[in-house]
Protein backbone atom coordinates (compact mmCIF):
# COMPACT_ATOMS: atom_id res chain seq x y z
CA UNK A 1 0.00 0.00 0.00
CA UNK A 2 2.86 2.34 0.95
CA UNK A 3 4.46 1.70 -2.66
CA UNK A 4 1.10 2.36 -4.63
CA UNK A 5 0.82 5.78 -2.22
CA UNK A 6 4.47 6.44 -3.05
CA UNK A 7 4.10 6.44 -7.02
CA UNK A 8 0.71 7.89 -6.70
CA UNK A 9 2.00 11.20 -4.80
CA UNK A 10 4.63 11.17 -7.30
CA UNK A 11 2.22 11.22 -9.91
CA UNK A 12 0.57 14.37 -8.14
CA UNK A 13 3.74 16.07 -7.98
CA UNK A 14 4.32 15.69 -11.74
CA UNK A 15 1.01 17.14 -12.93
CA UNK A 16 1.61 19.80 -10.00
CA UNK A 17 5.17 21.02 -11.06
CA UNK A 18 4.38 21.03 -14.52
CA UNK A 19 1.76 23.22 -13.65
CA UNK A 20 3.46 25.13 -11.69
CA UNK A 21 6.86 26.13 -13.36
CA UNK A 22 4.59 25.84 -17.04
CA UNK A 23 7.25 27.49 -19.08
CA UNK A 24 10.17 25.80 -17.67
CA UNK A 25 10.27 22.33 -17.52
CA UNK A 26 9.50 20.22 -14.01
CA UNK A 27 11.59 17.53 -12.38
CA UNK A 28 10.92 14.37 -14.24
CA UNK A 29 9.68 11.95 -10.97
CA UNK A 30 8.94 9.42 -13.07
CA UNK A 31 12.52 8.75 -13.53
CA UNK A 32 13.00 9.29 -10.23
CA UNK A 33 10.48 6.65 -9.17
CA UNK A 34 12.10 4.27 -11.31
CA UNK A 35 15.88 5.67 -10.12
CA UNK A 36 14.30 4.21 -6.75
CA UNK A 37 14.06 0.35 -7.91
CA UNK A 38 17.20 0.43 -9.04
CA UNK A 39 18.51 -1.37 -5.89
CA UNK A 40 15.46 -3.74 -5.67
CA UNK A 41 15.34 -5.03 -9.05
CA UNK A 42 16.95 -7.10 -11.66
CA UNK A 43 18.25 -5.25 -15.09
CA UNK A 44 16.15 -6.68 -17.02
CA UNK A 45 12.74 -5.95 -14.70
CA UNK A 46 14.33 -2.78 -14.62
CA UNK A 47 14.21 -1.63 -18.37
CA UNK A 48 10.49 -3.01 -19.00
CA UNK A 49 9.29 -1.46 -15.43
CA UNK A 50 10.70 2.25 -16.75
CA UNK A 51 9.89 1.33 -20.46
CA UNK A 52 6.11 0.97 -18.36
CA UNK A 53 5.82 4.10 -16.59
CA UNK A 54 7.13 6.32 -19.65
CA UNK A 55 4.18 4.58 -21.55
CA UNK A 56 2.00 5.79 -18.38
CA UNK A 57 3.29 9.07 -18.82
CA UNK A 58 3.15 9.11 -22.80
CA UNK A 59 -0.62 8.28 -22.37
CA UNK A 60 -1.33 10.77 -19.65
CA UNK A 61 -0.82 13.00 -22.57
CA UNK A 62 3.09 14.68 -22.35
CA UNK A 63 4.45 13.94 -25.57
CA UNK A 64 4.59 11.61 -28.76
CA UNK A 65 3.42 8.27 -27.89
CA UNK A 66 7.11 5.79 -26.98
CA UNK A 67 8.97 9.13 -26.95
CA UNK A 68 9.12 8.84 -22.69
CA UNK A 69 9.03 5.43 -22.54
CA UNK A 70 12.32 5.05 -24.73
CA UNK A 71 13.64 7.94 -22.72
CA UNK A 72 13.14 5.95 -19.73
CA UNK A 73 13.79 2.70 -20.63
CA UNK A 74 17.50 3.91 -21.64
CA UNK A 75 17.86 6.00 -18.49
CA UNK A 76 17.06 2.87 -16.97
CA UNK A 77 20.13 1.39 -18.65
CA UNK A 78 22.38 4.53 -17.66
CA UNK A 79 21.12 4.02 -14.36
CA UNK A 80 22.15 0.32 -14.14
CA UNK A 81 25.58 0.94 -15.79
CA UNK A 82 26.19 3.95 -13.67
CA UNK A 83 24.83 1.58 -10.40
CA UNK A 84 27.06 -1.21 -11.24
CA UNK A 85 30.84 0.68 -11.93
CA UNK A 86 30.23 2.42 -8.40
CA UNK A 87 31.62 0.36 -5.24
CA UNK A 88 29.73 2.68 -2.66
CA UNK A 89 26.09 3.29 -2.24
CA UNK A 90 25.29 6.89 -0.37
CA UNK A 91 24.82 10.38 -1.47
CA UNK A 92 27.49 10.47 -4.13
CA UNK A 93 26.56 7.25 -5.57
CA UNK A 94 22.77 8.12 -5.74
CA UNK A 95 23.74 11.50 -7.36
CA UNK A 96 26.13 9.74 -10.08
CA UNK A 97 23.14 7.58 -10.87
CA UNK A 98 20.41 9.89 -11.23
CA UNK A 99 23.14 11.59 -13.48
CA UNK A 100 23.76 8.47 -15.58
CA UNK A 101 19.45 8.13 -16.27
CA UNK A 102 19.23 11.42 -16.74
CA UNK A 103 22.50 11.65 -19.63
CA UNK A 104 21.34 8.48 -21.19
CA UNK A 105 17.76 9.64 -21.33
CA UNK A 106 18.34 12.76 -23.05
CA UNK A 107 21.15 11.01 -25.25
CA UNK A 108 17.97 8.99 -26.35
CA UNK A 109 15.49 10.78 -26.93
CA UNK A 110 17.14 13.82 -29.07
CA UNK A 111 17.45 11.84 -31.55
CA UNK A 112 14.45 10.12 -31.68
CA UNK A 113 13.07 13.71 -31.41
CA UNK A 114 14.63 14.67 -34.59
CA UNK A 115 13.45 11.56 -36.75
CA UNK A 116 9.67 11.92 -35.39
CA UNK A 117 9.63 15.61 -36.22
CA UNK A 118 11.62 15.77 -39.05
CA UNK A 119 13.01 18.97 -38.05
CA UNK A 120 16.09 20.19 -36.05
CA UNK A 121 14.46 22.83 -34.53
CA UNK A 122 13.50 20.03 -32.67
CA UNK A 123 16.35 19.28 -31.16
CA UNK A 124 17.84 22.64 -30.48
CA UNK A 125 14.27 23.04 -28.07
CA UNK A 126 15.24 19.90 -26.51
CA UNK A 127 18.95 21.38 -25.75
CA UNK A 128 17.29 24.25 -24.38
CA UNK A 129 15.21 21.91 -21.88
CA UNK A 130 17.38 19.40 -20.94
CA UNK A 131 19.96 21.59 -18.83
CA UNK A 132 16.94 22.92 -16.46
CA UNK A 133 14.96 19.69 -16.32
CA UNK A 134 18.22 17.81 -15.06
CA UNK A 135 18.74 20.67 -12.83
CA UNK A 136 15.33 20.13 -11.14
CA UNK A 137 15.63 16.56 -11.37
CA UNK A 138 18.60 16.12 -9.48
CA UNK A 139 17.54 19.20 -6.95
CA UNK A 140 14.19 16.62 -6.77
CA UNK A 141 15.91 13.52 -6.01
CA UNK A 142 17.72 14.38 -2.92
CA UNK A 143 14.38 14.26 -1.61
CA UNK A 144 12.41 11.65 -3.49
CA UNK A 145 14.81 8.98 -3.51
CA UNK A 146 16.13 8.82 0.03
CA UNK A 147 12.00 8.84 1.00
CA UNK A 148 11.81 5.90 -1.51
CA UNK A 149 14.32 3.88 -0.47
CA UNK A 150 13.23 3.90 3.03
CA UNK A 151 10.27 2.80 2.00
CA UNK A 152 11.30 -0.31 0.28
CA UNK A 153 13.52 -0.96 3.00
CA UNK A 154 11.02 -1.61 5.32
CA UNK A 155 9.40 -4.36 3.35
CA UNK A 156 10.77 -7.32 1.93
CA UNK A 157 8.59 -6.69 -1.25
CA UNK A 158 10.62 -6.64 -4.58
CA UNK A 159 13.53 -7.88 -2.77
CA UNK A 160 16.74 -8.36 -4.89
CA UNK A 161 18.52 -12.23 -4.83
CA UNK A 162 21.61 -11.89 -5.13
């Protein structure tokens, strides 16, 4: 219950901060939700779980349909690559990672950008967005993922095996 509360205030805080800072862009908590799992699951779970929630937030209407989910599902790889060259796990580490999803997101989805368009202005818009929305991302996740992974701490639900 705590984990369906957890994604569903992060859902709220999405719609809100979009709202809120409407010309420039919000923190992007869905990649911070999935940032969170990280630790608990497998690679593989990992990539279709973020592939998931960018689908979610394709549908909820905030851009071409597949352009979030492939944005997430390869930040979910930079997250995973970043997670497993790092020997420590604590504030630096969590920073690093949320670094790695957000580079490998944006590495991703420029492009694609450009071939659904068909246009570089495309692109150059997406240059201009990136640098604030990993700003506010990273800002974000010094809150949102310490609260998550307390939360999955306390369970043994989506536990890794190792």
């Amino acid at each position: 219950m705590r984990f369906t509360l957890f994604y569903l205030i992060l859902l709220c805080l999405q719609g809100f901060w979009d709202a809120l800072l409407a010309p420039l862009p919000a923190p992007d908590f869905f990649l911070l939700g999935m940032v969170v799992l990280v630790w608990r699951l497998k690679p593989w779970q990992l990539v279709l779980l973020a592939y998931a929630m960018g689908l979610i937030q394709d549908i909820m209407g905030h851009g071409i349909l597949g352009i979030h989910a492939f944005g997430l599902g390869a930040a979910a790889l930079g997250a995973i690559l970043v997670w497993l060259q790092l020997a420590q796990s604590g504030l630096f580490a969590r920073t690093f990672i949320v670094l790695g999803a957000l580079f490998a997101k944006w590495v991703a989805i420029i492009p694609l950008l450009i071939w659904q368009t068909g246009v570089l202005e495309s692109s150059l818009e997406a240059l201009r967005i990136a640098p604030l929305e990993i700003v506010f991302s990273l800002l974000a996740s010094f809150i949102i993922i310490p609260w998550g992974i307390s939360l999955f701490q306390r369970s043994l639900l989506l536990g890794r095996e190792t």
